[in-house]
PDB file of N, CA and C in Angstrom:
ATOM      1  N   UNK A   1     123.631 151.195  33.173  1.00  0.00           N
ATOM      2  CA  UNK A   1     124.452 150.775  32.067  1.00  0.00           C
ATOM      3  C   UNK A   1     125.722 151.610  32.040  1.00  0.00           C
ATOM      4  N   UNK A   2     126.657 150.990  32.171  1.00  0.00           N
ATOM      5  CA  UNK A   2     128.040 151.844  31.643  1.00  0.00           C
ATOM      6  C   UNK A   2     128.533 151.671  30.452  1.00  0.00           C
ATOM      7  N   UNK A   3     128.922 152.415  30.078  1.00  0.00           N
ATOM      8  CA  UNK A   3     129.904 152.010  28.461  1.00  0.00           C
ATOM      9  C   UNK A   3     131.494 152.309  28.628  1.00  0.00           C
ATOM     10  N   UNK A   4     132.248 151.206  28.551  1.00  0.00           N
ATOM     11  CA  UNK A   4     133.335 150.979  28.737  1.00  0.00           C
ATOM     12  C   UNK A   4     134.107 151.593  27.506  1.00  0.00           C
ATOM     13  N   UNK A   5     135.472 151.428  27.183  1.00  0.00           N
ATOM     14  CA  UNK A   5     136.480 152.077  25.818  1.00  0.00           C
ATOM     15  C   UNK A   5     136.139 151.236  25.336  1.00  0.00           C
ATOM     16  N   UNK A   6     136.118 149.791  25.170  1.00  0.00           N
ATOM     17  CA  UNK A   6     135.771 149.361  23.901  1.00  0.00           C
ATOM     18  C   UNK A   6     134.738 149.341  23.371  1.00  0.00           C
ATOM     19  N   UNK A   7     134.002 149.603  23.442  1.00  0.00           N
ATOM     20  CA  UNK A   7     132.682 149.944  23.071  1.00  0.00           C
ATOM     21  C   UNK A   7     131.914 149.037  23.706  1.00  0.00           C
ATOM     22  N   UNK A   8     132.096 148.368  24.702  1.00  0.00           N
ATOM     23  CA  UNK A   8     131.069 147.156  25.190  1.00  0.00           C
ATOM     24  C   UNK A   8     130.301 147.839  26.044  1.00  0.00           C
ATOM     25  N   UNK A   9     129.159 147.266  25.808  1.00  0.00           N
ATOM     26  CA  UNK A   9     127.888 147.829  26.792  1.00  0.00           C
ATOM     27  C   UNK A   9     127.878 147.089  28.093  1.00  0.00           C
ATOM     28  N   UNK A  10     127.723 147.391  29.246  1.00  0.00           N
ATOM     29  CA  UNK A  10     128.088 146.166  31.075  1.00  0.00           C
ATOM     30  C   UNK A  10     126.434 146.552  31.529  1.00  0.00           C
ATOM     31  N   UNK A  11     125.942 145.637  31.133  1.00  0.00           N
ATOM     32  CA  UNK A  11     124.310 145.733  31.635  1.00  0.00           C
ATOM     33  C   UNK A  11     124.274 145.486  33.208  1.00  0.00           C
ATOM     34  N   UNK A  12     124.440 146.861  34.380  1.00  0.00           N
ATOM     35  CA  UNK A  12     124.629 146.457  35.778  1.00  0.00           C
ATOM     36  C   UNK A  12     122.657 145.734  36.607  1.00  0.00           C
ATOM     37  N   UNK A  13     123.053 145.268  36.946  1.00  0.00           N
ATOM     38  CA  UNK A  13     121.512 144.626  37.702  1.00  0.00           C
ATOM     39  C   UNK A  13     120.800 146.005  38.347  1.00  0.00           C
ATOM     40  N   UNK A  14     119.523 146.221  38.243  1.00  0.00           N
ATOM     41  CA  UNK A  14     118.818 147.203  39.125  1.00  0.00           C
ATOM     42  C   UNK A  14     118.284 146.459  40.032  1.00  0.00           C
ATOM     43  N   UNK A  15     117.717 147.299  40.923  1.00  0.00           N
ATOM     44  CA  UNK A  15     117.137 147.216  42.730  1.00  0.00           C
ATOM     45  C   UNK A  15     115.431 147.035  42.457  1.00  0.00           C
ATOM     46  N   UNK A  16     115.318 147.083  41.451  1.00  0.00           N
ATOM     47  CA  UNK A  16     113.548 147.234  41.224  1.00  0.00           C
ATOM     48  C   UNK A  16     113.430 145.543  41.263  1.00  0.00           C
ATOM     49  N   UNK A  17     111.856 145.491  41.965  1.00  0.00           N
ATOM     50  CA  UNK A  17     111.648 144.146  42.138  1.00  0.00           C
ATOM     51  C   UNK A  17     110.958 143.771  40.857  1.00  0.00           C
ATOM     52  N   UNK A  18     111.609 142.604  40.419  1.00  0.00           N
ATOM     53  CA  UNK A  18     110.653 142.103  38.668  1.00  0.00           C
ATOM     54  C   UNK A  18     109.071 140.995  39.461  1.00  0.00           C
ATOM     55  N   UNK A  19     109.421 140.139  40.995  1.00  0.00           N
ATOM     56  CA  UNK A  19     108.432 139.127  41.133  1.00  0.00           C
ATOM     57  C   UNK A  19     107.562 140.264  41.867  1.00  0.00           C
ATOM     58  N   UNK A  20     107.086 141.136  41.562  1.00  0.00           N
ATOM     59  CA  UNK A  20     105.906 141.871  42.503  1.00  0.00           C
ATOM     60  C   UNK A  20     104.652 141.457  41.492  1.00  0.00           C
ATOM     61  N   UNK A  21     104.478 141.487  40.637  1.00  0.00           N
ATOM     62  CA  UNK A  21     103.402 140.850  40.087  1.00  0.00           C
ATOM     63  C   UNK A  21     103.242 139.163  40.076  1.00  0.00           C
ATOM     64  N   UNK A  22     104.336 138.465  40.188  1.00  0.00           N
ATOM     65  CA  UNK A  22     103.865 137.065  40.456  1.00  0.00           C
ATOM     66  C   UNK A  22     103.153 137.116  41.824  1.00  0.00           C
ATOM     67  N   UNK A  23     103.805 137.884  43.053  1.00  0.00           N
ATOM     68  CA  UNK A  23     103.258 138.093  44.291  1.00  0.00           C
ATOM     69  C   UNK A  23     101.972 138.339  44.453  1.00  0.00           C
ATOM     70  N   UNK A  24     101.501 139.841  43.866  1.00  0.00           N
ATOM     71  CA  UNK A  24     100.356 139.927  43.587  1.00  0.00           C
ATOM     72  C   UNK A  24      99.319 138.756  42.772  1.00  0.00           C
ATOM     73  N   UNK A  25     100.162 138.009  42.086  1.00  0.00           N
ATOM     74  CA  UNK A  25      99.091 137.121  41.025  1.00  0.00           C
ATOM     75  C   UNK A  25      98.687 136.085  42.302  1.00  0.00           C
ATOM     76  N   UNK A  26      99.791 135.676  43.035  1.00  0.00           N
ATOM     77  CA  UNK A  26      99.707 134.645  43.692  1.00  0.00           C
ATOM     78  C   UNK A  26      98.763 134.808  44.772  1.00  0.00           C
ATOM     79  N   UNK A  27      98.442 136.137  45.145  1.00  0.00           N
ATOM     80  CA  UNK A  27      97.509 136.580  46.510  1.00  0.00           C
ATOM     81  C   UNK A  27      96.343 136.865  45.840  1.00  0.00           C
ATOM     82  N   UNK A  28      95.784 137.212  44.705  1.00  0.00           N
ATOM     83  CA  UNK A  28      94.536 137.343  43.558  1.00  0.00           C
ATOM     84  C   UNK A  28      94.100 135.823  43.650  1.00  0.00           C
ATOM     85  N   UNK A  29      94.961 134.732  43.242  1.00  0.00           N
ATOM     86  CA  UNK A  29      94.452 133.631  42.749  1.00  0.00           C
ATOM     87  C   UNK A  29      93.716 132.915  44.021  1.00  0.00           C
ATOM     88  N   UNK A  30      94.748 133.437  45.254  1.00  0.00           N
ATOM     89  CA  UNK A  30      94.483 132.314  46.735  1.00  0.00           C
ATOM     90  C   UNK A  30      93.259 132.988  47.370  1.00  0.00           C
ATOM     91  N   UNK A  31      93.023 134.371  46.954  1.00  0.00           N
ATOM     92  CA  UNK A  31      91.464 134.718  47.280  1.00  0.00           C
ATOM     93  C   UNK A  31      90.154 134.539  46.116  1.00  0.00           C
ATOM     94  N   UNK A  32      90.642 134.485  45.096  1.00  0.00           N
ATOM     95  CA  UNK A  32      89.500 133.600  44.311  1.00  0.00           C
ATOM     96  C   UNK A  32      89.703 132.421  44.495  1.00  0.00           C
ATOM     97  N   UNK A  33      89.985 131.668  44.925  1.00  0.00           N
ATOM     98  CA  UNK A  33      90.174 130.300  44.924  1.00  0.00           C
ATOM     99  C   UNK A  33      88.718 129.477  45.741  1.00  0.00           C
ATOM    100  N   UNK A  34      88.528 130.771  46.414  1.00  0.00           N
ATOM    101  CA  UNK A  34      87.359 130.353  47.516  1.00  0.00           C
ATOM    102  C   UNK A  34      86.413 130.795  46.930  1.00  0.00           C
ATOM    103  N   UNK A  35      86.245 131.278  46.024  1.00  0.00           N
ATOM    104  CA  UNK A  35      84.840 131.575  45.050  1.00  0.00           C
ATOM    105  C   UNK A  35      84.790 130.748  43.680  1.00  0.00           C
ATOM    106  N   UNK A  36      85.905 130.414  43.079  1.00  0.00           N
ATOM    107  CA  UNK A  36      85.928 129.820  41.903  1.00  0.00           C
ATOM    108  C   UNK A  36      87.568 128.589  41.671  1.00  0.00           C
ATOM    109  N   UNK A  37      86.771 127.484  41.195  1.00  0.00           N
ATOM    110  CA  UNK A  37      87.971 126.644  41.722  1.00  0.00           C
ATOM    111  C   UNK A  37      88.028 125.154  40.870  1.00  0.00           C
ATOM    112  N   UNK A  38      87.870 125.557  39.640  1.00  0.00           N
ATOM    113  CA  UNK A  38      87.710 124.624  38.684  1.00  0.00           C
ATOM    114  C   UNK A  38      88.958 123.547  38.910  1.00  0.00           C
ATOM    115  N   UNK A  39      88.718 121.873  39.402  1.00  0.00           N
ATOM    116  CA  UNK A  39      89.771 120.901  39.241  1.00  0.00           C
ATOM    117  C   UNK A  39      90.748 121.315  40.557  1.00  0.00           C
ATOM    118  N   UNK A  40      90.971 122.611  41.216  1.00  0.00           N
ATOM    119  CA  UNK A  40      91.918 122.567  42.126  1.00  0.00           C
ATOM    120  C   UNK A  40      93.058 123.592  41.157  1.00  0.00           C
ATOM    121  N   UNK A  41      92.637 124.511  40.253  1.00  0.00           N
ATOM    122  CA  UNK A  41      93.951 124.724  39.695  1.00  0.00           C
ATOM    123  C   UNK A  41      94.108 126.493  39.986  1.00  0.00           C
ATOM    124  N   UNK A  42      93.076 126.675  40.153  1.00  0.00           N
ATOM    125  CA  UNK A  42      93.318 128.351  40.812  1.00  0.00           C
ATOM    126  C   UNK A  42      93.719 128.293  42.138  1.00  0.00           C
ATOM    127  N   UNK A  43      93.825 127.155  42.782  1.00  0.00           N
ATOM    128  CA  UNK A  43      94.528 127.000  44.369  1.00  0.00           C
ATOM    129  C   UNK A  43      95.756 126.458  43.907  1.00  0.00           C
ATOM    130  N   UNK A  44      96.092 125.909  43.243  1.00  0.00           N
ATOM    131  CA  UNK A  44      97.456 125.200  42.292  1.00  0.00           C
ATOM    132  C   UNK A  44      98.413 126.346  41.817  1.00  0.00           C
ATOM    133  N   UNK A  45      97.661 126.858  41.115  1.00  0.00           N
ATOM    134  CA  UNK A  45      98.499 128.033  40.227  1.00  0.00           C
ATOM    135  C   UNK A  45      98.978 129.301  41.964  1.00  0.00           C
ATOM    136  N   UNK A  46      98.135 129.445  42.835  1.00  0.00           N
ATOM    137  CA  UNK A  46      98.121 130.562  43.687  1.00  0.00           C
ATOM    138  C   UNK A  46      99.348 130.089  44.677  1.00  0.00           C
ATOM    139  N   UNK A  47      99.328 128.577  44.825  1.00  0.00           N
ATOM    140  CA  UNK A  47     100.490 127.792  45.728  1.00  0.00           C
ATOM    141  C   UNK A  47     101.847 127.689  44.520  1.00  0.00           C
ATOM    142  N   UNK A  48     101.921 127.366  43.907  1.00  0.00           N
ATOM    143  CA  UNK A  48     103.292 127.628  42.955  1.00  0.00           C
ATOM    144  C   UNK A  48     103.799 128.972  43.171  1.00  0.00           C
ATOM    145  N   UNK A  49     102.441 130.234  42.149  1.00  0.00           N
ATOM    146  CA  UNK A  49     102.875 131.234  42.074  1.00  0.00           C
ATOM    147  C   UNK A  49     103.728 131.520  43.534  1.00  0.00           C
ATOM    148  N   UNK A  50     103.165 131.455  44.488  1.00  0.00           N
ATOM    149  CA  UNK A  50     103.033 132.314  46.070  1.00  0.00           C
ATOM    150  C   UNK A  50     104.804 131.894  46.316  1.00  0.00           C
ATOM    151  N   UNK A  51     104.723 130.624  46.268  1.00  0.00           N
ATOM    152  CA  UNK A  51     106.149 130.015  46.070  1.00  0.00           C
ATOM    153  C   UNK A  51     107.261 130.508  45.553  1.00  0.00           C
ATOM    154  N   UNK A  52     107.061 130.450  44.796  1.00  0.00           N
ATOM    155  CA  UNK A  52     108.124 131.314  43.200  1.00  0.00           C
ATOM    156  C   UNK A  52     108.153 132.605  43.752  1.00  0.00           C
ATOM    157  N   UNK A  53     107.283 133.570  44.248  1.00  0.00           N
ATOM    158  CA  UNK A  53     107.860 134.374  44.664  1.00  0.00           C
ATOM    159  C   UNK A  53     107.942 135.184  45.956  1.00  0.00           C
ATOM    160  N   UNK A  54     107.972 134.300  47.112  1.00  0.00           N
ATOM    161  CA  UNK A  54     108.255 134.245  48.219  1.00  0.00           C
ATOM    162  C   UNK A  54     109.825 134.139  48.074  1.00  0.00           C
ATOM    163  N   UNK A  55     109.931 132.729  47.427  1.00  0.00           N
ATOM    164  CA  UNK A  55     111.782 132.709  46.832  1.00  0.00           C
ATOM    165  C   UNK A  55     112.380 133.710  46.475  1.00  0.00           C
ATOM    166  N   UNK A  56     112.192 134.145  45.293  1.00  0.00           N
ATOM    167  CA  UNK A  56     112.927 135.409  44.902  1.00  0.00           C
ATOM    168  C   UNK A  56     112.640 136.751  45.044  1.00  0.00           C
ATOM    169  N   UNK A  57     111.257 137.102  45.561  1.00  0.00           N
ATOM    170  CA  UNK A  57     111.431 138.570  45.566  1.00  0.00           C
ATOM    171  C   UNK A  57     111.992 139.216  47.037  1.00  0.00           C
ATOM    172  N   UNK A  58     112.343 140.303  47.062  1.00  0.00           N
ATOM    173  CA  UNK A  58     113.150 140.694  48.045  1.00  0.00           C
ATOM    174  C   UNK A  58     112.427 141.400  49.186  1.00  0.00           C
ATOM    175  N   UNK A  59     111.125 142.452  48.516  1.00  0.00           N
ATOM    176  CA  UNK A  59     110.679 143.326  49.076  1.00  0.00           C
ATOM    177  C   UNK A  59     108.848 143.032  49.313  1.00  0.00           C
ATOM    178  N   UNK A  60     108.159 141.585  48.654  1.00  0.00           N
ATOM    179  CA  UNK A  60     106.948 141.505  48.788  1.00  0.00           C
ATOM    180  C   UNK A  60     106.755 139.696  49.171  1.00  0.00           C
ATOM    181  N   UNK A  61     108.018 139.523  50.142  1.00  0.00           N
ATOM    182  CA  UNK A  61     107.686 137.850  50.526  1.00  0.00           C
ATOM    183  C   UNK A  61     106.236 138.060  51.357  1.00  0.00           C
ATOM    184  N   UNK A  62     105.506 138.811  52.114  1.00  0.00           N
ATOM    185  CA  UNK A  62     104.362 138.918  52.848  1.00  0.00           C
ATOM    186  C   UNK A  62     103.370 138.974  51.746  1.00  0.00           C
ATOM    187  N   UNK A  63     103.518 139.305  50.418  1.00  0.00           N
ATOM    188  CA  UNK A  63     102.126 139.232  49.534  1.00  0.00           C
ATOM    189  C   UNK A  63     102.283 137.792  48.934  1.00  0.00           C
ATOM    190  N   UNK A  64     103.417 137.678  48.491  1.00  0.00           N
ATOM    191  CA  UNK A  64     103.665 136.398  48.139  1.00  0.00           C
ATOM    192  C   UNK A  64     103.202 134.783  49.665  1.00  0.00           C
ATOM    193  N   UNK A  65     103.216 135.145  50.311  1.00  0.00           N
ATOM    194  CA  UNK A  65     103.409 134.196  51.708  1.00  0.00           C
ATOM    195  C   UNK A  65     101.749 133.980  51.551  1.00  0.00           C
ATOM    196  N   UNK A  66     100.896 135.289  51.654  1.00  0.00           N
ATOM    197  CA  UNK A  66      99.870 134.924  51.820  1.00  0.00           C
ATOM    198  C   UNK A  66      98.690 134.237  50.734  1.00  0.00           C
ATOM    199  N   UNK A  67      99.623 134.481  49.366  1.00  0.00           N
ATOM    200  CA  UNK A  67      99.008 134.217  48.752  1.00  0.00           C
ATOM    201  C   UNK A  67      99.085 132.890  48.582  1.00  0.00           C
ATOM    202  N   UNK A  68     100.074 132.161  49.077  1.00  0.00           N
ATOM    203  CA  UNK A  68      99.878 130.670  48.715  1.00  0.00           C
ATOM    204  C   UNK A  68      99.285 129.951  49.917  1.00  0.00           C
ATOM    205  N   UNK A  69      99.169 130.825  51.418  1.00  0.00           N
ATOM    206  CA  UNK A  69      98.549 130.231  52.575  1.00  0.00           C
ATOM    207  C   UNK A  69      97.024 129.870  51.858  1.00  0.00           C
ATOM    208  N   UNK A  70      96.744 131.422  50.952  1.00  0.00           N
ATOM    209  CA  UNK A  70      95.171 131.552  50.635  1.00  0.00           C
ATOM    210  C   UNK A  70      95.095 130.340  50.251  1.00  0.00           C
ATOM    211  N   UNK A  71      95.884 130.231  48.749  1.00  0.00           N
ATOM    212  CA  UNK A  71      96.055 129.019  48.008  1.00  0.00           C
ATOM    213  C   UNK A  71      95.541 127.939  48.840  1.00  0.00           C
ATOM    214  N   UNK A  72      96.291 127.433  49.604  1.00  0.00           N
ATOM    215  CA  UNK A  72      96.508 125.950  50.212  1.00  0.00           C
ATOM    216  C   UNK A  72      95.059 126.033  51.280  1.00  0.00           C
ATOM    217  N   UNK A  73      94.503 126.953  52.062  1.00  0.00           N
ATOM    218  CA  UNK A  73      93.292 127.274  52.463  1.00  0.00           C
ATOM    219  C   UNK A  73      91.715 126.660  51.273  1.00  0.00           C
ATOM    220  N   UNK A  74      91.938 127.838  50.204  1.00  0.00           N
ATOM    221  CA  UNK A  74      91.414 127.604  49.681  1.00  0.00           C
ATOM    222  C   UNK A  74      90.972 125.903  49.289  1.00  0.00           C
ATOM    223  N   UNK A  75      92.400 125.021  49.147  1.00  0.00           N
ATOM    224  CA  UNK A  75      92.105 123.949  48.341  1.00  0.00           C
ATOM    225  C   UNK A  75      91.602 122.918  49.020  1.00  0.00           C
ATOM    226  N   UNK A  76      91.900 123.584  50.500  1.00  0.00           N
ATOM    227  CA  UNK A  76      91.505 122.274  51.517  1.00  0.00           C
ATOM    228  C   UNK A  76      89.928 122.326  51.879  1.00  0.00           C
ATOM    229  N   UNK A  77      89.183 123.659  51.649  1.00  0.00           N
ATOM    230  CA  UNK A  77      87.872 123.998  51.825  1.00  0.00           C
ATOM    231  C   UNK A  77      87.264 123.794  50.859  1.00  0.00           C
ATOM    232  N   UNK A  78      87.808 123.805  49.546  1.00  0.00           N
ATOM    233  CA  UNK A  78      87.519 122.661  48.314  1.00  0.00           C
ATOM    234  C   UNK A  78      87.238 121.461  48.335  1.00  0.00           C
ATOM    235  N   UNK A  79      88.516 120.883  48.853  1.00  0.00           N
ATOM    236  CA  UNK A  79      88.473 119.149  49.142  1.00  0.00           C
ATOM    237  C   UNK A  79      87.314 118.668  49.929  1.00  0.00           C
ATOM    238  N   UNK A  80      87.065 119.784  51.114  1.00  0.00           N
ATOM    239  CA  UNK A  80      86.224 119.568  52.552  1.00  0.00           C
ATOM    240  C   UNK A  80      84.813 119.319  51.571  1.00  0.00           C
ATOM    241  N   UNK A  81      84.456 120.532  50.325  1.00  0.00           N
ATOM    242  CA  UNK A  81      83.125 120.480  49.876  1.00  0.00           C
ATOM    243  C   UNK A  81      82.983 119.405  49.192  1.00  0.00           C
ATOM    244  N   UNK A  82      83.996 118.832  48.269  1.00  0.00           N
ATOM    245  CA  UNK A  82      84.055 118.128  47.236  1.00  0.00           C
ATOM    246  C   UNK A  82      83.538 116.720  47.917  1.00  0.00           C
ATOM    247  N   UNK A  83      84.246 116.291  49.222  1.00  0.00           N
ATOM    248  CA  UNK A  83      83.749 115.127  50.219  1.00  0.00           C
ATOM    249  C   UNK A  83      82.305 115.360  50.929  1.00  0.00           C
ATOM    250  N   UNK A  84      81.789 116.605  51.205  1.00  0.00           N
ATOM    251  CA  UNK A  84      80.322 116.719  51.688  1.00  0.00           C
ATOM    252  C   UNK A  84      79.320 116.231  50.137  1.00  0.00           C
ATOM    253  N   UNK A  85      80.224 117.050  49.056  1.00  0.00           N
ATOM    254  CA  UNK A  85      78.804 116.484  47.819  1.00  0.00           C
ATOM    255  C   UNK A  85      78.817 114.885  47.469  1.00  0.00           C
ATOM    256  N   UNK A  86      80.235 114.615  47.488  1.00  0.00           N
ATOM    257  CA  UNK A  86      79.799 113.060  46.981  1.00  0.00           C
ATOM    258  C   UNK A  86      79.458 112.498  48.107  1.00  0.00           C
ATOM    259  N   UNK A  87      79.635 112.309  49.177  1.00  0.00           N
ATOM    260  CA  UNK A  87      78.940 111.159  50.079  1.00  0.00           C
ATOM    261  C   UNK A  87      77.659 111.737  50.339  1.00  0.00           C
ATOM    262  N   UNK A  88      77.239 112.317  49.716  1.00  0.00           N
ATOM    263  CA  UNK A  88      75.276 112.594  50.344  1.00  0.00           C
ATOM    264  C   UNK A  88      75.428 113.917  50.953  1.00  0.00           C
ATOM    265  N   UNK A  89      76.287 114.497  51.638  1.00  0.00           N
ATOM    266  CA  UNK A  89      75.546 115.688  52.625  1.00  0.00           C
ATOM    267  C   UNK A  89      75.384 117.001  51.395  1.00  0.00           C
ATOM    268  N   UNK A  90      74.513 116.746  50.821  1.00  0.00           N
ATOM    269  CA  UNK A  90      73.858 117.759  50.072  1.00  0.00           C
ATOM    270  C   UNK A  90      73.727 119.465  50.422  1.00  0.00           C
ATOM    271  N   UNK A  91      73.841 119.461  51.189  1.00  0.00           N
ATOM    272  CA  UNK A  91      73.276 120.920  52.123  1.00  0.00           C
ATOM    273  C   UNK A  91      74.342 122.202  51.755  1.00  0.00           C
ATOM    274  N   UNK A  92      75.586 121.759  50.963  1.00  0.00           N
ATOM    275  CA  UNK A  92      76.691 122.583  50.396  1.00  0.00           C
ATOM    276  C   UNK A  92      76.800 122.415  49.004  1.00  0.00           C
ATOM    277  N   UNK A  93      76.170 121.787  48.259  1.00  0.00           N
ATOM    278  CA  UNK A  93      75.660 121.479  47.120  1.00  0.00           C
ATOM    279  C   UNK A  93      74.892 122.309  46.442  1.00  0.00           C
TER     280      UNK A  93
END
């Protein structure tokens, strides 16, 4: 922050990353996703999040990256079970 003569306050941008916790949220969600996975939305929320901040953060696109690979992993090993229970193959059930 500088303070200029007229009394105005110049709010300068800092270097600290603000998306390191979406990153982290997004790599939490894409590894639960494969344990708990109500509707597809903890693989949903982990592929947005992972997204959002792959985009903007500067210094954690690799936590962010993986967390939406997890994501999208996750949802397809979902889908895979969701098609073994309804047509009969019981055995993942």
């Amino acid at each position: 922050m500088e303070n200029n003569n007229n009394n105005v306050v110049i709010i300068t941008p800092n270097n600290n990353d603000d998306y390191k916790t979406v990153c982290l949220l997004a790599l939490i969600f894409g590894i639960s996703g494969f344990l708990i996975n109500p509707l597809y939305l903890v693989s949903i929320a982990a592929i947005v999040l992972g997204i959002v901040g792959q985009l903007n953060s500067q210094t954690h696109k690799n936590l962010a990256m993986a967390g939406w690979i997890c994501g999208a992993a996750s949802m397809v090993v979902q889908f895979i079970l969701d098609i073994f229970c309804t047509f009969g193959a019981g055995i993942f059930c």
